[in-house]
N, C-alpha and C. Protein backbone atom coordinates (compact mmCIF):
# COMPACT_ATOMS: atom_id res chain seq x y z
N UNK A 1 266.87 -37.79 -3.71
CA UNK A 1 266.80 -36.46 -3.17
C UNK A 1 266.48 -36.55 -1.68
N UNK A 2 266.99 -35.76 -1.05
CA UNK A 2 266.84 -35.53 0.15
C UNK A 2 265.66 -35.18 1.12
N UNK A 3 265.25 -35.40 1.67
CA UNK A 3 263.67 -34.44 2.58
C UNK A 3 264.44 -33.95 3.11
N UNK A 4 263.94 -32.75 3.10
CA UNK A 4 264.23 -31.47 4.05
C UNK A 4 264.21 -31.37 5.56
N UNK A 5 263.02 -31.36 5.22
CA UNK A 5 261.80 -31.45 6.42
C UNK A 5 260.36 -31.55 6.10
N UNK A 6 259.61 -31.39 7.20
CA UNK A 6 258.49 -32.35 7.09
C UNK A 6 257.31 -31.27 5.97
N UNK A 7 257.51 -29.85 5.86
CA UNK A 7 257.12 -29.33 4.63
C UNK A 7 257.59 -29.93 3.31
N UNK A 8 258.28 -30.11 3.13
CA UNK A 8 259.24 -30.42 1.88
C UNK A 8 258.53 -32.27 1.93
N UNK A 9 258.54 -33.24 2.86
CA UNK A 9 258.07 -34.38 2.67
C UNK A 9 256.59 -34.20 1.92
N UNK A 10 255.67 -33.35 2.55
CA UNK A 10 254.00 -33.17 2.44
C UNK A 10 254.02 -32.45 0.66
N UNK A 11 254.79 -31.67 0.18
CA UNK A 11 255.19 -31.42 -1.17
C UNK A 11 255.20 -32.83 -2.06
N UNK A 12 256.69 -33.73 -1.60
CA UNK A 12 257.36 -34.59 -2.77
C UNK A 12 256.36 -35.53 -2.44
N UNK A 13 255.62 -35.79 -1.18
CA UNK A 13 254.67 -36.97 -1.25
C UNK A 13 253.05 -36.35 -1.54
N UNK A 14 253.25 -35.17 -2.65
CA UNK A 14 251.54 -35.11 -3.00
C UNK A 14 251.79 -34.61 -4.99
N UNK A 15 252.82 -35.03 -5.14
CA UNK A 15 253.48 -34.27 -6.68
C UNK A 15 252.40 -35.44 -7.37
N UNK A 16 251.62 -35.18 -8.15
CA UNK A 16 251.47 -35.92 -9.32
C UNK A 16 249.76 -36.40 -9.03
N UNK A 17 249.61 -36.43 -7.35
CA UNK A 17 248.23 -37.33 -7.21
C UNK A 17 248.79 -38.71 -7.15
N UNK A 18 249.91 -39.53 -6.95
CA UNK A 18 250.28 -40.74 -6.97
C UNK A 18 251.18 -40.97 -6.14
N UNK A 19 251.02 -41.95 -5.46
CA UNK A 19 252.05 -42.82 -4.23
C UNK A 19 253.79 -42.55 -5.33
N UNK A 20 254.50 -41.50 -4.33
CA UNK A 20 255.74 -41.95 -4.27
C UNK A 20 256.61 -42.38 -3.41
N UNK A 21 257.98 -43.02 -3.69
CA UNK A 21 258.79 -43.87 -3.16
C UNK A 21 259.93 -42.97 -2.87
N UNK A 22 259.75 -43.00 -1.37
CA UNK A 22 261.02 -43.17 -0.16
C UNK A 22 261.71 -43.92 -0.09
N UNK A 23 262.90 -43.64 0.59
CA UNK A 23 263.13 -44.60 1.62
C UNK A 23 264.21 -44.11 2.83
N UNK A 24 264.14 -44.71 3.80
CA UNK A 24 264.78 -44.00 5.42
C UNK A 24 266.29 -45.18 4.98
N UNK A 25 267.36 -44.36 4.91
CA UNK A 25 268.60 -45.05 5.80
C UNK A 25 268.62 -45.38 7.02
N UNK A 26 269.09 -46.95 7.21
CA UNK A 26 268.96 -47.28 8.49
C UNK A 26 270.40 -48.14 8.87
N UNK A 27 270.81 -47.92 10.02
CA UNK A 27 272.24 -48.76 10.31
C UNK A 27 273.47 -48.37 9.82
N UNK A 28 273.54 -46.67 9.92
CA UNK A 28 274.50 -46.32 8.85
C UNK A 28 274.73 -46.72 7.42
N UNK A 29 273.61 -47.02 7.22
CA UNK A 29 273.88 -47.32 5.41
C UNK A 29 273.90 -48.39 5.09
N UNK A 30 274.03 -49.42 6.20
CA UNK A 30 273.66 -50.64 5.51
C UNK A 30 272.53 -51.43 5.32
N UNK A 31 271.26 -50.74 5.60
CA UNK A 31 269.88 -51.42 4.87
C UNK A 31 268.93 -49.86 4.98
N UNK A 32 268.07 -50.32 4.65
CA UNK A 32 267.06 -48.95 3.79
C UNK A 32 265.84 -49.68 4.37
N UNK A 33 264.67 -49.11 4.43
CA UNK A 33 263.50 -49.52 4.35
C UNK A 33 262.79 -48.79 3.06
N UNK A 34 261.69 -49.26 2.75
CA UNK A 34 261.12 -48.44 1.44
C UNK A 34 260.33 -47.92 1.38
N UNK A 35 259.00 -47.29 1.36
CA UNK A 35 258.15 -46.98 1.43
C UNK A 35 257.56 -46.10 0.37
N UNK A 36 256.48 -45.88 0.31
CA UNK A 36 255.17 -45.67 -0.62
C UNK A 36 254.74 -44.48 -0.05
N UNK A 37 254.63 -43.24 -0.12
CA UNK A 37 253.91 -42.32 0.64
C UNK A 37 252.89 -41.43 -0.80
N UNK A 38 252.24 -41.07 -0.17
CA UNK A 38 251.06 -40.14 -0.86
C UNK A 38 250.52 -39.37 0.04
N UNK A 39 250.18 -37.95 -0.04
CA UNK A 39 249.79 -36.80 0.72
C UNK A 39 248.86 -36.27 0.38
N UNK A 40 247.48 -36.11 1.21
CA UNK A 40 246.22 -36.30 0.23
C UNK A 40 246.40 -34.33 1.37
N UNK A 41 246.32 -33.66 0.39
CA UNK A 41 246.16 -32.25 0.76
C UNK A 41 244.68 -31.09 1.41
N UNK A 42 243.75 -32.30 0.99
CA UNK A 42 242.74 -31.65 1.22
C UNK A 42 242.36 -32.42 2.63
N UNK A 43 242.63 -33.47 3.08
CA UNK A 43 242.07 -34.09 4.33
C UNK A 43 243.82 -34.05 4.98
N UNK A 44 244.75 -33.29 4.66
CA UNK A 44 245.80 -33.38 5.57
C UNK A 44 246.61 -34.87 6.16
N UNK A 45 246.05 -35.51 5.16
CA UNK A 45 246.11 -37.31 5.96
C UNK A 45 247.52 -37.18 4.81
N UNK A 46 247.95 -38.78 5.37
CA UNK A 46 249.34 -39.36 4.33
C UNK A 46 248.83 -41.09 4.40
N UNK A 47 248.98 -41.19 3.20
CA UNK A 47 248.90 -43.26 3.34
C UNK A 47 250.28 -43.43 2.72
N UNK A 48 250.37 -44.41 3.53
CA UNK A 48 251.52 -44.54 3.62
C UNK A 48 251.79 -46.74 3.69
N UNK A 49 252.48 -47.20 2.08
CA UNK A 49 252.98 -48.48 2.36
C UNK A 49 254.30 -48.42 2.48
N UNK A 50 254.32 -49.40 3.54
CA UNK A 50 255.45 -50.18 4.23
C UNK A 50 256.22 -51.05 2.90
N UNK A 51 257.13 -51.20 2.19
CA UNK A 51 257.17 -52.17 1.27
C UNK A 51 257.78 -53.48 1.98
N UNK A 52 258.29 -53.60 3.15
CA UNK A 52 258.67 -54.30 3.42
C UNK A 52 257.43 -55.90 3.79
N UNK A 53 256.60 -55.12 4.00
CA UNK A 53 255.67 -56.24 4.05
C UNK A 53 254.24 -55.89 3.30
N UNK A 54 254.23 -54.77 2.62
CA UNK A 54 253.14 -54.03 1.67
C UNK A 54 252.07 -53.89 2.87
N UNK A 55 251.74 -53.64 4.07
CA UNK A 55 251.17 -52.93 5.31
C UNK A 55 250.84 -51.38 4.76
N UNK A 56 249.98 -51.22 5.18
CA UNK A 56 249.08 -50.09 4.48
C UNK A 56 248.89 -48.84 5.98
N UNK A 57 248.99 -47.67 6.10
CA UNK A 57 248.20 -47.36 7.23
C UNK A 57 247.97 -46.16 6.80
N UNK A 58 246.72 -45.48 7.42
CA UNK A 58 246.95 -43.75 6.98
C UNK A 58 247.07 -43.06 8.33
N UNK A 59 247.58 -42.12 8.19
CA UNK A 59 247.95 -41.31 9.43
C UNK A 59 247.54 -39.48 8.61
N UNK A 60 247.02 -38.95 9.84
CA UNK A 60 246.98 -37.49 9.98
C UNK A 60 247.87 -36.80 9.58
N UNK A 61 248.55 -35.36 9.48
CA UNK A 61 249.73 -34.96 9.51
C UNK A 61 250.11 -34.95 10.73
N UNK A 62 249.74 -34.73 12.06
CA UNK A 62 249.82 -34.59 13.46
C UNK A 62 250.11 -36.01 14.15
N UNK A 63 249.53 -36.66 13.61
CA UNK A 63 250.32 -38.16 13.77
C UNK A 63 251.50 -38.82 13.19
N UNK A 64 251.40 -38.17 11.95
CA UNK A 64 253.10 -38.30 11.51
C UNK A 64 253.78 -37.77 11.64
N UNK A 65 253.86 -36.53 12.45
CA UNK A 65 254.68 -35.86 13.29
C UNK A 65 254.81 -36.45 14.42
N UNK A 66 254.33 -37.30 15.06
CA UNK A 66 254.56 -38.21 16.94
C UNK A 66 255.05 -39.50 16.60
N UNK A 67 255.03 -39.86 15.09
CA UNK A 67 255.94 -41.07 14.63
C UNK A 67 257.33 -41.12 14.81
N UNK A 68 258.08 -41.74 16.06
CA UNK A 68 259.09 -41.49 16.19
C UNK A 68 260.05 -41.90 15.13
N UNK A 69 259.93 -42.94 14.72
CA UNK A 69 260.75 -43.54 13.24
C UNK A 69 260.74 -42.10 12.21
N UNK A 70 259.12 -41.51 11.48
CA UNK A 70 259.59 -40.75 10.66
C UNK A 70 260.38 -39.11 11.30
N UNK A 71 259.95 -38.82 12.32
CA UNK A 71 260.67 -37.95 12.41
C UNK A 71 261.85 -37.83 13.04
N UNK A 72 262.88 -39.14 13.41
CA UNK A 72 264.31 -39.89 13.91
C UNK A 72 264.44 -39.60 12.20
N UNK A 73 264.00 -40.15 10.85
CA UNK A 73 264.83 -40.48 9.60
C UNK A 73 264.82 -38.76 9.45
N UNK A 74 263.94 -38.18 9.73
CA UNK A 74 264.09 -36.41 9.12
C UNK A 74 265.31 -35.56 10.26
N UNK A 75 264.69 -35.85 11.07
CA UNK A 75 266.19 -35.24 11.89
C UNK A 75 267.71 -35.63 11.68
N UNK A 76 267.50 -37.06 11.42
CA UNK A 76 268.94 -37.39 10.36
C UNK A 76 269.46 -37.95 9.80
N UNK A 77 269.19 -37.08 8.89
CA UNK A 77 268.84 -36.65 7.25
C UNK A 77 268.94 -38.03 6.70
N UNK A 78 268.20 -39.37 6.89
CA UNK A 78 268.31 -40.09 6.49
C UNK A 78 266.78 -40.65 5.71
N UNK A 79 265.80 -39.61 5.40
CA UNK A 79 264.72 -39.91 4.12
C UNK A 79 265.10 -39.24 3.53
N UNK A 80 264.60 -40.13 2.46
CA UNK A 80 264.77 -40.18 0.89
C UNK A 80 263.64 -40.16 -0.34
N UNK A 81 263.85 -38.96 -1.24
CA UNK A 81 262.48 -39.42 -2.27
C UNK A 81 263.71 -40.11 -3.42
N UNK A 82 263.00 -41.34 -3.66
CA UNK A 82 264.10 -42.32 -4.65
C UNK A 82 263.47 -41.76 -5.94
N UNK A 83 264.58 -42.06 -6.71
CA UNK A 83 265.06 -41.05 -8.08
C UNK A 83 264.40 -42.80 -9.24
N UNK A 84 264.12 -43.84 -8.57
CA UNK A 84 263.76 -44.98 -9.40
C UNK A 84 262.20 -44.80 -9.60
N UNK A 85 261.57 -44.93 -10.46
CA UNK A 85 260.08 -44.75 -10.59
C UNK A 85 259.51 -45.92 -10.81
């Protein structure tokens, strides 16, 4: 499924109370990165793993908005909430 935008990310990454799996198209389609996101609603934060090297970081919502990577994959339209669990 698609992210919308960055409302719609802070939704699919807080469903359940559990880290779900992204991932950003990168290179026109020929590699993906993966990632782990969780959206903790009451402190506004996101943790967020990297799977590529399992790198851990948490960021604000206001900081993941000045992340140029996530908001380059939302402008186009290239995050992803993966449909594999």
């Amino acid at each position: 499924m698609k992210v919308q935008n960055f409302d719609h990310l802070m939704e699919l990454a807080s469903k359940n109370s559990d880290m779900q799996h992204f991932y950003v198209i990168l290179a026109g389609g020929l590699a993906r990165s993966g990632k782990r996101i969780l959206y903790h609603r009451d402190s506004d934060t996101f943790d967020i793993v990297h799977e590529i090297d399992e790198s851990h970081e948490e960021l604000s919502s206001l900081e993941l908005l000045k992340n140029q990577f996530f908001i380059r994959a939302l402008e186009n339209n290239c995050l992803f909430l993966s449909s594999i669990e």
